[in-house]
Protein backbone atom coordinates (compact mmCIF):
# COMPACT_ATOMS: atom_id res chain seq x y z
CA UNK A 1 7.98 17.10 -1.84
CA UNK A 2 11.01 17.28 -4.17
CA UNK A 3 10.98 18.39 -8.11
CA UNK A 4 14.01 16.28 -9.61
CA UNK A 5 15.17 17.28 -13.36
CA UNK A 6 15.86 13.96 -14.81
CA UNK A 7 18.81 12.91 -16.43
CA UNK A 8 18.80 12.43 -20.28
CA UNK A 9 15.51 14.81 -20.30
CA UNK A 10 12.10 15.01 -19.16
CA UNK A 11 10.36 13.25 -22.16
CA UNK A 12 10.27 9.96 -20.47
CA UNK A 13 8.34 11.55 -17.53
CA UNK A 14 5.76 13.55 -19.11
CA UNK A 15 2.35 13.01 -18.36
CA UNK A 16 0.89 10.06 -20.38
CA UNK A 17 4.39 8.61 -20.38
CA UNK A 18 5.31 8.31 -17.00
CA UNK A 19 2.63 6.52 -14.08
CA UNK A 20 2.16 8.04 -10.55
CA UNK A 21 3.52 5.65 -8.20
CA UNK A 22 3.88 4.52 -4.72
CA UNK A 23 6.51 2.48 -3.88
CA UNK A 24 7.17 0.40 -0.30
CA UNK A 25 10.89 0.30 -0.45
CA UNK A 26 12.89 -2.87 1.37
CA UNK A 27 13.15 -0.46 4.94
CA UNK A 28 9.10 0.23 5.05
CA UNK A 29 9.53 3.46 4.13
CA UNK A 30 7.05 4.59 1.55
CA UNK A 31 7.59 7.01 -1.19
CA UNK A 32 5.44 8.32 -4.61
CA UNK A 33 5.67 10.16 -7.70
CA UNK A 34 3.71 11.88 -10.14
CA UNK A 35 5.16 12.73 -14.09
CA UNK A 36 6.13 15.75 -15.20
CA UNK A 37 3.48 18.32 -16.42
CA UNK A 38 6.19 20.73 -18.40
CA UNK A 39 9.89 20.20 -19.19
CA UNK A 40 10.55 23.28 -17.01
CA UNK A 41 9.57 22.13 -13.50
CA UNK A 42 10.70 18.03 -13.51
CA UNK A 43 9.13 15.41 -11.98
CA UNK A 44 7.38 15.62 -8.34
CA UNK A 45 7.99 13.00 -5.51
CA UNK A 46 8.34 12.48 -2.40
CA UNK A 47 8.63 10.72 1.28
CA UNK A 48 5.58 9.31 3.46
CA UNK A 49 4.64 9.67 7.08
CA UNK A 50 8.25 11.17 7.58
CA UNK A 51 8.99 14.25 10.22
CA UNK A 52 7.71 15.16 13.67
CA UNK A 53 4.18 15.43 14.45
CA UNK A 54 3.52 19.49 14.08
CA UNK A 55 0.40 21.90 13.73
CA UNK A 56 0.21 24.42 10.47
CA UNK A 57 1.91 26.78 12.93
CA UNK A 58 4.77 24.78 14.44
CA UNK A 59 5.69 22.87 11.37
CA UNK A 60 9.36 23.36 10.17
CA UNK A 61 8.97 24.11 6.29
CA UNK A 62 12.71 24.59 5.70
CA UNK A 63 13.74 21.50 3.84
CA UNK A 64 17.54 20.49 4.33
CA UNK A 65 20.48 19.40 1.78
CA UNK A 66 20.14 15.68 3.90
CA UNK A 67 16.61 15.50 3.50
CA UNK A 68 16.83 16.12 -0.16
CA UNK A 69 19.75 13.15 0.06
CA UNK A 70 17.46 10.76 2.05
CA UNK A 71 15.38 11.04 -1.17
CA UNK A 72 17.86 10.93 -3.66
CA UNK A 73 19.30 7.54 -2.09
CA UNK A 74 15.52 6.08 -2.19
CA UNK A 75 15.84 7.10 -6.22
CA UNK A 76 19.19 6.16 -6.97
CA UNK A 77 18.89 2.35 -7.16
CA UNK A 78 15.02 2.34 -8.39
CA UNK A 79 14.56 5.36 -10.68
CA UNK A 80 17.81 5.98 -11.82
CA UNK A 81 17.40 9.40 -13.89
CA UNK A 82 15.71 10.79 -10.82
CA UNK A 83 19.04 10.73 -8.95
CA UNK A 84 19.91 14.47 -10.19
CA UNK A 85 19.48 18.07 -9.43
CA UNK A 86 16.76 18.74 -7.05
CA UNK A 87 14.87 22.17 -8.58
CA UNK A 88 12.62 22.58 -5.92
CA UNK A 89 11.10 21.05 -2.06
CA UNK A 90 8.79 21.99 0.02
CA UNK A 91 7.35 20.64 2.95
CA UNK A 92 3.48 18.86 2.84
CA UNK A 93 1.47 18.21 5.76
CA UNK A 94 -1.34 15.80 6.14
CA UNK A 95 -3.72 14.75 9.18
CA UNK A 96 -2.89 11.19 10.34
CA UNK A 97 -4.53 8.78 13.20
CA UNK A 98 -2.48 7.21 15.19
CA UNK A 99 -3.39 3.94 13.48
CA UNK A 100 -3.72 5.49 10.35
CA UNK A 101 -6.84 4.66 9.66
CA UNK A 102 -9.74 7.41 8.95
CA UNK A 103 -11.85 7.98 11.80
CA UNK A 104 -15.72 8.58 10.54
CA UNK A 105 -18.88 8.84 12.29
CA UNK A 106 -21.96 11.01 13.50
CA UNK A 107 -20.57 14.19 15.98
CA UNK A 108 -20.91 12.79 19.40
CA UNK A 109 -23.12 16.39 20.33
CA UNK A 110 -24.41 17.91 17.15
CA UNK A 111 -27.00 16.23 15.70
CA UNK A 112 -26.89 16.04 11.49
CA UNK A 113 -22.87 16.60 11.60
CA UNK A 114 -21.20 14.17 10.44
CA UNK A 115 -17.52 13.77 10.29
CA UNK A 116 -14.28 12.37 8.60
CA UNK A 117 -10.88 12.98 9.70
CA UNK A 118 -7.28 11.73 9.78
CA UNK A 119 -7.18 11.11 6.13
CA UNK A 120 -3.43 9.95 6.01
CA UNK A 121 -2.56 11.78 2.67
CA UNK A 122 -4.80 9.16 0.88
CA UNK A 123 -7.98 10.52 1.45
CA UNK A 124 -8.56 11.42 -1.65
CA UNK A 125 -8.57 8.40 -3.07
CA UNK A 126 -11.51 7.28 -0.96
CA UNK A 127 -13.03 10.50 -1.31
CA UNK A 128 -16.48 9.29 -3.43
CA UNK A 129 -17.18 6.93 -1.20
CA UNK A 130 -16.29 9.02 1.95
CA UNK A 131 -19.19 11.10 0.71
CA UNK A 132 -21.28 8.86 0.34
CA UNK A 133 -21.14 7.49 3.80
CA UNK A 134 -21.39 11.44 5.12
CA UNK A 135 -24.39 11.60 3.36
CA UNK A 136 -25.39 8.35 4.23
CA UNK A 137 -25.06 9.56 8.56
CA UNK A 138 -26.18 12.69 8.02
CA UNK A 139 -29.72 11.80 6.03
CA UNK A 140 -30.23 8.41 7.59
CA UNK A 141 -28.14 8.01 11.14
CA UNK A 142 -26.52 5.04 9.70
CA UNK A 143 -24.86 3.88 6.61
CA UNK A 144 -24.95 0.46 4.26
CA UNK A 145 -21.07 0.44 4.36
CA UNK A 146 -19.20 -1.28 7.19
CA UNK A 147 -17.15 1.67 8.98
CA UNK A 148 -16.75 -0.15 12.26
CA UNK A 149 -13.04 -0.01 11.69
CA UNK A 150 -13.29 3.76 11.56
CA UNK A 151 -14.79 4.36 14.77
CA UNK A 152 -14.99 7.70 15.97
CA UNK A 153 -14.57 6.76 19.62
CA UNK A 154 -11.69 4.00 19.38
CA UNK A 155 -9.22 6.15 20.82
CA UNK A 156 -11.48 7.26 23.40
């Protein structure tokens, strides 16, 4: 995640000005933003699915003058003002499958557990109805949605 100070000033990117985004670029590579919440701190975004797969303890969470570049080329030709001073980065880690879809479903041994992993860094977005298909498992063993695609066992 990288904090750039625009060029020309923040006001543009304030919140209520400025959308959060996701953008596919040309290469596949996928990259987001949010606005700015003060002047101070500049506007957040930042590279998907890139870096080696890691744990919490054998993630690297120094961030490099080329990685800061790789992003700063993705904003130079689309976003223009955003291809500035970097104030801040820090590494984010998310859970992935390795399709990259969620994998949901009752727990194989625990009766009443239900489960939902591998949320991609967009879980959140799916997180109301995630819920309601937990509760859905848990309360009734099965669930009015169709989550066939998000098999707990297709990697088995």
């Amino acid at each position: 995640m990288f904090w750039f100070e625009p060029k020309g000033g923040t006001e543009p990117f304030l919140v209520g000005r400025f959308p959060i985004f996701i953008w596919e670029a040309e290469d596949g590579q996928q990259f987001y933003g949010f606005p700015a919440e003060t002047h101070e701190r500049g506007v957040k975004v930042a590279l998907h699915g890139v870096g080696p797969p890691c744990s919490p303890e054998t993630i690297d969470r120094a961030v490099r003058e080329e990685e800061i570049d790789v992003m700063r080329s993705y904003l130079a030709d689309r976003i223009p003002a955003l291809d500035s001073t970097c104030l801040e980065a820090q590494t984010c880690m998310y859970t992935n499958t390795p399709d990259r879809h969620f994998a949901i479903g009752l727990h194989p041994h625990h009766s009443g557990v239900a489960l939902a992993v591998g949320c991609s860094g967009h879980g959140f977005k799916f997180a109301s109805v995630i819920g309601e298909i937990l509760a859905d498992l848990v309360i009734n063993g099965n669930t009015r949605h169709p989550i066939s695609l998000f098999d707990l066992n297709r990697f088995a």
